[in-house]
Every structure is written in C-alpha cells, then in structure tokens.
N, C-alpha and C. Protein backbone atom coordinates (compact mmCIF):
# COMPACT_ATOMS: atom_id res chain seq x y z
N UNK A 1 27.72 -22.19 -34.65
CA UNK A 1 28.58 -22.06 -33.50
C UNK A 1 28.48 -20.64 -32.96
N UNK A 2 28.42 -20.25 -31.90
CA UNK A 2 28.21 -19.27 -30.98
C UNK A 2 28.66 -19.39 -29.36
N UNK A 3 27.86 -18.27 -29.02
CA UNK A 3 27.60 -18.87 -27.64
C UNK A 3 25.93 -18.53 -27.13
N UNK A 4 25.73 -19.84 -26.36
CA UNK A 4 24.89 -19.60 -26.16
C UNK A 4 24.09 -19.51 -24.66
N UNK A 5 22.89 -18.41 -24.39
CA UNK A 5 22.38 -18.17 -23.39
C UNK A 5 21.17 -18.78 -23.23
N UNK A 6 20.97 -19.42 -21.71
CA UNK A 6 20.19 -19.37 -21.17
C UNK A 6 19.39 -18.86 -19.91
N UNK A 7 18.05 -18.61 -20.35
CA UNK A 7 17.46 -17.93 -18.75
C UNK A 7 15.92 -18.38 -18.92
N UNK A 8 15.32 -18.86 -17.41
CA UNK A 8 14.06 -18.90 -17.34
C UNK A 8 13.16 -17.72 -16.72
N UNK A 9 12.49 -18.10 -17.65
CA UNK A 9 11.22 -16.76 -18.03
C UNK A 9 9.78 -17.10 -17.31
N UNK A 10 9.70 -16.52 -16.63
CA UNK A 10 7.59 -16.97 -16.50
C UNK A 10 7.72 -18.83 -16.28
N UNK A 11 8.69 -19.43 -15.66
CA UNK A 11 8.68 -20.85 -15.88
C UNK A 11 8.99 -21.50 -16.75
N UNK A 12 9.61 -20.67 -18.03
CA UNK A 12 9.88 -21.19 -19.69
C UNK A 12 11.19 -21.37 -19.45
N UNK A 13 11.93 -22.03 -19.96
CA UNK A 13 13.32 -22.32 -20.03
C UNK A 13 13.70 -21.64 -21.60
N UNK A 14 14.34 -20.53 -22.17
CA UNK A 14 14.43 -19.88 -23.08
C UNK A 14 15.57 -20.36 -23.63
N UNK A 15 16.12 -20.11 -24.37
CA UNK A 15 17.60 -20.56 -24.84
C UNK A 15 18.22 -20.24 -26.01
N UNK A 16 18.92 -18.94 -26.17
CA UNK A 16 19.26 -18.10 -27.56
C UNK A 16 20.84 -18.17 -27.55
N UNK A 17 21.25 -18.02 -29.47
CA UNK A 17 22.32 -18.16 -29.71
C UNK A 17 23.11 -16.89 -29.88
N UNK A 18 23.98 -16.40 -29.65
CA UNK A 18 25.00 -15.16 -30.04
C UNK A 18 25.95 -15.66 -31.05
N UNK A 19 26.14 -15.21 -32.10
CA UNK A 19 27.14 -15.75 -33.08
C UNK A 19 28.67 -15.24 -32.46
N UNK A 20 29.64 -16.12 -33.13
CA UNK A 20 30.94 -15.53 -32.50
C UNK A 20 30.84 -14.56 -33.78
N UNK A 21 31.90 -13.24 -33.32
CA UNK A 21 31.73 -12.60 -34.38
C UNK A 21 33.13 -12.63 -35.29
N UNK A 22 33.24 -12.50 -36.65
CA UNK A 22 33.96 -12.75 -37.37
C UNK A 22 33.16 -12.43 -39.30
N UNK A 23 34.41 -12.03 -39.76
CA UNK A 23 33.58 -11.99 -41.20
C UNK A 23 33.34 -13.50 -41.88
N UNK A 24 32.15 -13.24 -42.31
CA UNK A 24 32.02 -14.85 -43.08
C UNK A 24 31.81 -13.97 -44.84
N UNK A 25 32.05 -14.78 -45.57
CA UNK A 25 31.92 -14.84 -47.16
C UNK A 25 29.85 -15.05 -47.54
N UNK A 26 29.56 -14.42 -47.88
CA UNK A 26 28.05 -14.84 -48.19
C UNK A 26 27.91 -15.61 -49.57
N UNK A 27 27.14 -16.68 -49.17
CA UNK A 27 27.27 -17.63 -49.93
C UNK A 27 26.13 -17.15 -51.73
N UNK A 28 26.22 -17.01 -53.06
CA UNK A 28 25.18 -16.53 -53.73
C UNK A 28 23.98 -17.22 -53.83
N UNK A 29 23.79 -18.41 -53.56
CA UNK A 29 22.71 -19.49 -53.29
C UNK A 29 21.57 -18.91 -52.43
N UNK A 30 22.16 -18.00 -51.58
CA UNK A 30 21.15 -18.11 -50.31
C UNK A 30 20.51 -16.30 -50.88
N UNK A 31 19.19 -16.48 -50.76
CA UNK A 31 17.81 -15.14 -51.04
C UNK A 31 17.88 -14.35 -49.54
N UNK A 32 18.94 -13.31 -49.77
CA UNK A 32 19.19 -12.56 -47.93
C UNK A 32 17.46 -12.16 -48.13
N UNK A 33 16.91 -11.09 -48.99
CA UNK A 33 15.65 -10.73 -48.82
C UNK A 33 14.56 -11.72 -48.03
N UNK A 34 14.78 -12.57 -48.30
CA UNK A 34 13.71 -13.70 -47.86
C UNK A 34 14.28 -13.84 -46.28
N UNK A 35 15.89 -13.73 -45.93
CA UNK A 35 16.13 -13.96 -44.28
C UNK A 35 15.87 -12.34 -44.19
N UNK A 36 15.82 -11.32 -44.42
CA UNK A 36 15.40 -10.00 -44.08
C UNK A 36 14.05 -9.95 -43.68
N UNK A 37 12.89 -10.64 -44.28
CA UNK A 37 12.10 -10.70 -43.89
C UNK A 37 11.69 -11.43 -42.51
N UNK A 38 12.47 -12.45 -42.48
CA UNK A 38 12.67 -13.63 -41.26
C UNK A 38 12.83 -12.40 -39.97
N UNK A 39 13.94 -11.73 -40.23
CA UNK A 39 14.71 -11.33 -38.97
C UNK A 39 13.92 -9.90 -38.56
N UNK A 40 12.77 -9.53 -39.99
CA UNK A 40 12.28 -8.09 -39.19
C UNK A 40 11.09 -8.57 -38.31
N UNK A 41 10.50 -10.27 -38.97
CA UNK A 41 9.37 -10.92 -38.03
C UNK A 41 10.24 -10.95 -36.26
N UNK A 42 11.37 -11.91 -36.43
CA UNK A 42 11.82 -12.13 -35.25
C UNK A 42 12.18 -10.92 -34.36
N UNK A 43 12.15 -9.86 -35.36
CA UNK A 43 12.68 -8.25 -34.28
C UNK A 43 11.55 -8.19 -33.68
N UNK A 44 10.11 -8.15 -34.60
CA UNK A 44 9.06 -7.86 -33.87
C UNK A 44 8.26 -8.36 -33.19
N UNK A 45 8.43 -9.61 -33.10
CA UNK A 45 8.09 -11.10 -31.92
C UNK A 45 8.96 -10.65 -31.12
N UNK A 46 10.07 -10.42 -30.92
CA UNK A 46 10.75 -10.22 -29.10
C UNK A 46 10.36 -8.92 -28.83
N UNK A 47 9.94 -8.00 -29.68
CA UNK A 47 9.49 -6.47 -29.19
C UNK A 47 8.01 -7.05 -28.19
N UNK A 48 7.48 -7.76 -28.94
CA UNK A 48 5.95 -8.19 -28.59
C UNK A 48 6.23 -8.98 -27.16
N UNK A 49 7.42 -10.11 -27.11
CA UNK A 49 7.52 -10.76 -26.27
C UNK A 49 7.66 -9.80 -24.45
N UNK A 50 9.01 -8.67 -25.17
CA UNK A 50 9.13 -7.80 -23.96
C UNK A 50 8.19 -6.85 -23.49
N UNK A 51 6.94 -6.39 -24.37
CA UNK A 51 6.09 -5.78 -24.51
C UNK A 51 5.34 -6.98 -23.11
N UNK A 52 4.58 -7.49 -23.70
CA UNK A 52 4.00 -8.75 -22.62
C UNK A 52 4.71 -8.73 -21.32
N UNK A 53 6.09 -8.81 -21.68
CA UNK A 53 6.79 -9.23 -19.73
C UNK A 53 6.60 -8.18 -18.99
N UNK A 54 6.77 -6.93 -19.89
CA UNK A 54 6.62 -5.63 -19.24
C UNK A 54 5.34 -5.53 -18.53
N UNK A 55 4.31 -5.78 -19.40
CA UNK A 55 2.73 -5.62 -18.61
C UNK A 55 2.39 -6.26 -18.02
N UNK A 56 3.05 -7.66 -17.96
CA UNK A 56 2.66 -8.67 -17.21
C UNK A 56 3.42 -7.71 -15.54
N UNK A 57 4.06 -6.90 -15.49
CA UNK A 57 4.78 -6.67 -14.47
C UNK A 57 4.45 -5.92 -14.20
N UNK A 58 3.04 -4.97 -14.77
CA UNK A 58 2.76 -3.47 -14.54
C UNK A 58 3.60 -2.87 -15.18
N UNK A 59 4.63 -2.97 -15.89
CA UNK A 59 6.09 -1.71 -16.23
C UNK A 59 5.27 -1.20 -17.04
N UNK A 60 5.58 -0.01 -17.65
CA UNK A 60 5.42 0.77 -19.43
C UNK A 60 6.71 0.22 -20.17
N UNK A 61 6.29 -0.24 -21.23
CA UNK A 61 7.22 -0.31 -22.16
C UNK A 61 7.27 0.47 -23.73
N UNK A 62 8.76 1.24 -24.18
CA UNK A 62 9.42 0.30 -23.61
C UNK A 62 10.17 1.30 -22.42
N UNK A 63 11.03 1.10 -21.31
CA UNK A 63 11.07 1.96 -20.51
C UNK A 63 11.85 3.09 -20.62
N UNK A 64 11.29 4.21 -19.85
CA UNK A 64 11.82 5.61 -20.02
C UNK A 64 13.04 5.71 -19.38
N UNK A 65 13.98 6.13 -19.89
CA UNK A 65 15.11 6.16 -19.42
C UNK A 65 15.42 8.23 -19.01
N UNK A 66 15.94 8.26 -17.73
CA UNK A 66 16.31 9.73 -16.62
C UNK A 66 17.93 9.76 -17.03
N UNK A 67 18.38 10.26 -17.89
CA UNK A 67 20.12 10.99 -17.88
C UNK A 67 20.19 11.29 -16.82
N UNK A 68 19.28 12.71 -16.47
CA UNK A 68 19.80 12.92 -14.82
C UNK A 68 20.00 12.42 -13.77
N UNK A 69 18.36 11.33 -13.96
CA UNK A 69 18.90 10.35 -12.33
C UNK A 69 19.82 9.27 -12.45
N UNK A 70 20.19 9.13 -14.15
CA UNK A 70 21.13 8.04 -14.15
C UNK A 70 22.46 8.84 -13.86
N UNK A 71 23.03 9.79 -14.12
CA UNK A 71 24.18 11.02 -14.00
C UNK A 71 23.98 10.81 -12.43
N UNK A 72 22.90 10.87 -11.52
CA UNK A 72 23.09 11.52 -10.38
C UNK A 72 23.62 9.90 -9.40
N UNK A 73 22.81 9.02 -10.47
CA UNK A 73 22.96 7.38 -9.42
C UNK A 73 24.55 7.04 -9.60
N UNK A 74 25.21 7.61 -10.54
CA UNK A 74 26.76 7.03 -10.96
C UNK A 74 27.49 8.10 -9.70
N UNK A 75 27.20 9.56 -9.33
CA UNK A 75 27.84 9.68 -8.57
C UNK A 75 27.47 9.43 -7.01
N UNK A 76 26.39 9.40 -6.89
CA UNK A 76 25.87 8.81 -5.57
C UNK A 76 26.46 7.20 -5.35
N UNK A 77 26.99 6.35 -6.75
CA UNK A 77 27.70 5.15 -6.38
C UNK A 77 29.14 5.58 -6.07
N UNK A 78 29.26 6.31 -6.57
CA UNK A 78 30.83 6.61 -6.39
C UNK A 78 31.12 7.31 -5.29
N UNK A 79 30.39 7.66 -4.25
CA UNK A 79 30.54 8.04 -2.91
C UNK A 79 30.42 7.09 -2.56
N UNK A 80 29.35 6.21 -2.70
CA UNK A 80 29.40 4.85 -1.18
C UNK A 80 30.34 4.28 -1.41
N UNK A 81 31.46 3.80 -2.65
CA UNK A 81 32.99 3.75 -2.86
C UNK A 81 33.59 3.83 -1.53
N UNK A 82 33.70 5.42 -1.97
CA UNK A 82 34.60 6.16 -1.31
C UNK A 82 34.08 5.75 0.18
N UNK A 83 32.85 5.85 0.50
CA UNK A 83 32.24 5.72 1.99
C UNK A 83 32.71 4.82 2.40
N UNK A 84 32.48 3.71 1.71
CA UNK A 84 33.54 2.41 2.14
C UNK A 84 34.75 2.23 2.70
N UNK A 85 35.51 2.81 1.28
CA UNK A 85 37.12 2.43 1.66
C UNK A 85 37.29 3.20 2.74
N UNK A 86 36.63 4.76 2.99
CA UNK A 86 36.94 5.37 4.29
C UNK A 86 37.01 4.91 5.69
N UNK A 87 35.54 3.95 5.10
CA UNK A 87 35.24 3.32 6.54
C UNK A 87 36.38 2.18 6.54
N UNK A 88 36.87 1.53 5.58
CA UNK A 88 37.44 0.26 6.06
C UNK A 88 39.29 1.40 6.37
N UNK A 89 39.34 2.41 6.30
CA UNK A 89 40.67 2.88 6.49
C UNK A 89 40.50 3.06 7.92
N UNK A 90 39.24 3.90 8.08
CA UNK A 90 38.86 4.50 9.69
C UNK A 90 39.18 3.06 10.72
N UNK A 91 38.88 2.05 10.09
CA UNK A 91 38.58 0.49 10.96
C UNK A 91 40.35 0.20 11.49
N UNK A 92 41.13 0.62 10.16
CA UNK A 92 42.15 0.08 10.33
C UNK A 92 43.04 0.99 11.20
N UNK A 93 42.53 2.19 11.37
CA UNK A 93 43.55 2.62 11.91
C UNK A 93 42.80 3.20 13.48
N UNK A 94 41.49 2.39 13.53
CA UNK A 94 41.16 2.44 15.17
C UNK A 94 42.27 1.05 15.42
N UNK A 95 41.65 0.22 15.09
CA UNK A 95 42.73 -1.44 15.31
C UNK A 95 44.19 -0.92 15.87
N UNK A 96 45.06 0.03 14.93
CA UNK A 96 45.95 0.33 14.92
C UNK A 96 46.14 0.87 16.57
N UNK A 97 44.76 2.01 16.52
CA UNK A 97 45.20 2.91 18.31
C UNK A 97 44.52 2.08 19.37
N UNK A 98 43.87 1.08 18.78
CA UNK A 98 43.54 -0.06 20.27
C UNK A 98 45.14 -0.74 20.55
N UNK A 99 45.93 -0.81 19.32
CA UNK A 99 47.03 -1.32 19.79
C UNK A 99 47.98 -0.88 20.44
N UNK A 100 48.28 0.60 20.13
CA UNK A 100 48.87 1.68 20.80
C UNK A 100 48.28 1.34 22.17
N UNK A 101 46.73 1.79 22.21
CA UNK A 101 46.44 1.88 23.89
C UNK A 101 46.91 0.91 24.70
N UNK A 102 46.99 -0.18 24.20
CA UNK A 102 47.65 -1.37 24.66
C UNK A 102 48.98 -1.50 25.00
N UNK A 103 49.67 -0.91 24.08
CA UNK A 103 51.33 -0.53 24.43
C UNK A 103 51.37 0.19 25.06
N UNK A 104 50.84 1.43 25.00
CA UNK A 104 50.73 2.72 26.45
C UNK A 104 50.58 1.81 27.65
N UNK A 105 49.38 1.17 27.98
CA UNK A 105 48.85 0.64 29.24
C UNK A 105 50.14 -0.02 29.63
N UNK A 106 50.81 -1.16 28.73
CA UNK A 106 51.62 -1.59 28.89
C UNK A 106 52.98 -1.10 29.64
N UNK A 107 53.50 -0.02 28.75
CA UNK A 107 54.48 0.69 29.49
C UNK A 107 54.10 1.60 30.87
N UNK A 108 52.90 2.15 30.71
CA UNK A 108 53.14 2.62 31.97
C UNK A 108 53.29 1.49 33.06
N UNK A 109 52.31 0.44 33.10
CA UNK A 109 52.31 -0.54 34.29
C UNK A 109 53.85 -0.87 34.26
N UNK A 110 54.58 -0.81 33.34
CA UNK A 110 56.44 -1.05 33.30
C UNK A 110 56.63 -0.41 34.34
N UNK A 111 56.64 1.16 33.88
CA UNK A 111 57.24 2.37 34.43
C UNK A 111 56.82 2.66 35.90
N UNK A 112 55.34 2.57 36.00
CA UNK A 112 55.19 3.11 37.61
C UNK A 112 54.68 1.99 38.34
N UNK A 113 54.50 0.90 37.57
CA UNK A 113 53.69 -0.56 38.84
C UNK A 113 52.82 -0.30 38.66
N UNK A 114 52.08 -1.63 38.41
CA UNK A 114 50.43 -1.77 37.76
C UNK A 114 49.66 -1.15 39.05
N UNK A 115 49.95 -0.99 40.37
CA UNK A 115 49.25 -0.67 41.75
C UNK A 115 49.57 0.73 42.04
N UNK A 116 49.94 1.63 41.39
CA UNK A 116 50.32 2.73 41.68
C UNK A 116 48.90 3.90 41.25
N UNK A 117 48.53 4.97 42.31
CA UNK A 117 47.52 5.56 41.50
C UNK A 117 47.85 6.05 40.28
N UNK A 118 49.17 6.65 40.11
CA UNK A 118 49.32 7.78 38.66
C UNK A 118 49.50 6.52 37.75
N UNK A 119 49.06 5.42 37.87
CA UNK A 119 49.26 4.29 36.41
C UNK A 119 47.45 3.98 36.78
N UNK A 120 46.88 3.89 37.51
CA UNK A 120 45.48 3.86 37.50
C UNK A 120 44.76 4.98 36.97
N UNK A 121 45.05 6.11 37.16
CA UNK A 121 44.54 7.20 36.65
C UNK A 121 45.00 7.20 35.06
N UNK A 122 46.18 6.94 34.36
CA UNK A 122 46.66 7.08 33.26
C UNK A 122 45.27 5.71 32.52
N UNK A 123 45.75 5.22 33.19
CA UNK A 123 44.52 3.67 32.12
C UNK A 123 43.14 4.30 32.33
N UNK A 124 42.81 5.23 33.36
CA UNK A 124 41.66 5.94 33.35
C UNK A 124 41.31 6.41 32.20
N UNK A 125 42.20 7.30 32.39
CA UNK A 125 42.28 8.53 31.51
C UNK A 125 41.96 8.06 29.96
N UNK A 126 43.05 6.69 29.61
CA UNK A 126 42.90 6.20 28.45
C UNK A 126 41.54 5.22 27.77
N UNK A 127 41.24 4.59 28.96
CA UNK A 127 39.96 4.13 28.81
C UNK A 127 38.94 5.18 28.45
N UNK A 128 39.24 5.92 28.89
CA UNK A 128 37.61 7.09 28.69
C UNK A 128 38.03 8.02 27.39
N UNK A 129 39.41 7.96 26.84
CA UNK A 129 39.78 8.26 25.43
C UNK A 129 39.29 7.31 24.44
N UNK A 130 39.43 6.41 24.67
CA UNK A 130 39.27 5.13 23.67
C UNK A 130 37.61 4.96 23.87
N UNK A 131 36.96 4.99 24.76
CA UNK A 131 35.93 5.14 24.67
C UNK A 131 34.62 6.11 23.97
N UNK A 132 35.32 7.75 23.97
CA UNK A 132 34.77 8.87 23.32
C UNK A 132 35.23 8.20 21.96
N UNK A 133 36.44 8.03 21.86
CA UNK A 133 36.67 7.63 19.96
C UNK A 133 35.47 6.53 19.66
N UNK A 134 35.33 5.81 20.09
CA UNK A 134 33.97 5.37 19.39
C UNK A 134 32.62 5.67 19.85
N UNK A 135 32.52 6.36 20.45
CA UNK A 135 30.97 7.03 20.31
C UNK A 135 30.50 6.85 18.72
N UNK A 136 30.61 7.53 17.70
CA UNK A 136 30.18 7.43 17.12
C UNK A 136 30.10 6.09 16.11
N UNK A 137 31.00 4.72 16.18
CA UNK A 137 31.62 3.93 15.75
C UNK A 137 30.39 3.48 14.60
N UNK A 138 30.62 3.20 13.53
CA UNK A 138 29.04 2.48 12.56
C UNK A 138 27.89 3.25 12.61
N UNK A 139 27.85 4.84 12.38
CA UNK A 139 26.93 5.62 12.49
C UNK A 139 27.45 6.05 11.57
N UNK A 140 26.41 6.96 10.52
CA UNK A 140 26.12 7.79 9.58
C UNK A 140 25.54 8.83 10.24
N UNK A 141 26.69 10.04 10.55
CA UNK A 141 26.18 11.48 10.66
C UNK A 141 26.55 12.24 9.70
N UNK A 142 24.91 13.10 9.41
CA UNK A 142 24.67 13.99 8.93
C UNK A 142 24.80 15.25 8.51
C-alpha cells in the first residue's frame, strides 16, 4: 500500500509506488542484505535510466545546478509578484477615477447645463486628463 505515480515517458506508460510512511516491525525471516543488494541495482538502473533521458535530450547529466542564478530567479519571481499586484491595484484604482470622471462630468452638466461653454470646456479639460493618465496604460517603462 502506498501511493502511487504515474507518468509517460518516451511513449512508455511508467508506474511507481511511494510507500505511506510509517514504522513497520522487520520481520527476522527476511535476508535485508540480499534486498540491499536489490535496491543498490534499482538505484543504479534509474541513474542509467535518467542518464539516457538526459542524452536523449542533449542535457549533461546529472545537471549542474547555479545558487546564484537560482538566488537571483527567486527574487526576480518575487518582483513580477509584486509587478502584478501593483498592476492589478493601478487597474483598480484607474476604474475607481473613470468613475469619479463620470461623477465630475455628471455634476457639472447638474450645475451649469450640459450646453453651457464653461461645462464643455470642464469635460474638455477632463477628457484630455483621463486621457494623459493612460498614455502609458500596459507598458513596461524602463
């Protein structure tokens, strides 16, 4: 009893067990030396196996592992995070001043009559505000 995984390989349908883990009692019947030997073959058949997938792929095995570029990729993820939530805050709070502009437009056409120049010039004015704010809208500057 375990659990068990599957994944296809090269077209192979593979299929390995994980034991649940827990202490078991070892039984004196059973020669561990003889499964020691079993399990250093089976270590070195999947070394061989990943060895093969690797070359079959061009890789080197087994692969070289970079601290630094792995150090540098954890914080370079942890900015596009942040890049994110910024952007989805920036989103929410344009939404927010399209709604304002909307209430502005609104009240002035209240206050001075939608036909009046100083309420045409004000929606001017605001249009070409709301407009500079997104110039840059979904751009990455540098």
């Amino acid at each position: 009893k375990g659990y068990y995984f599957q994944a296809e390989i090269m077209g192979h349908t593979v299929t390995w067990l994980a034991p649940h883990q827990f202490a078991q009692e070892l039984p004196p019947e059973v020669d561990f030396r003889v499964m020691l030997t079993f399990l250093e073959f089976y270590r070195a058949m999947v070394k061989f196996v990943n060895f093969r997938l690797y070359a079959d792929l061009g890789l080197s095995y087994p692969p070289k592992r970079n601290s630094l570029r792995e150090n540098n990729s954890a914080e370079v993820a942890a900015l596009e995070v942040e890049m994110r939530e910024a952007g989805k805050a920036r989103e929410a709070a344009a939404d927010a001043g399209e709604k304002a502009d909307a209430e502005v437009s609104a009240t002035v056409a209240a206050d001075f009559g939608a036909e009046s120049e100083e309420a045409k010039e004000m929606q001017r004015r605001v249009a070409e505000q709301t407009r500079m704010k997104n110039t840059f809208r979904g751009l990455k500057v540098y």
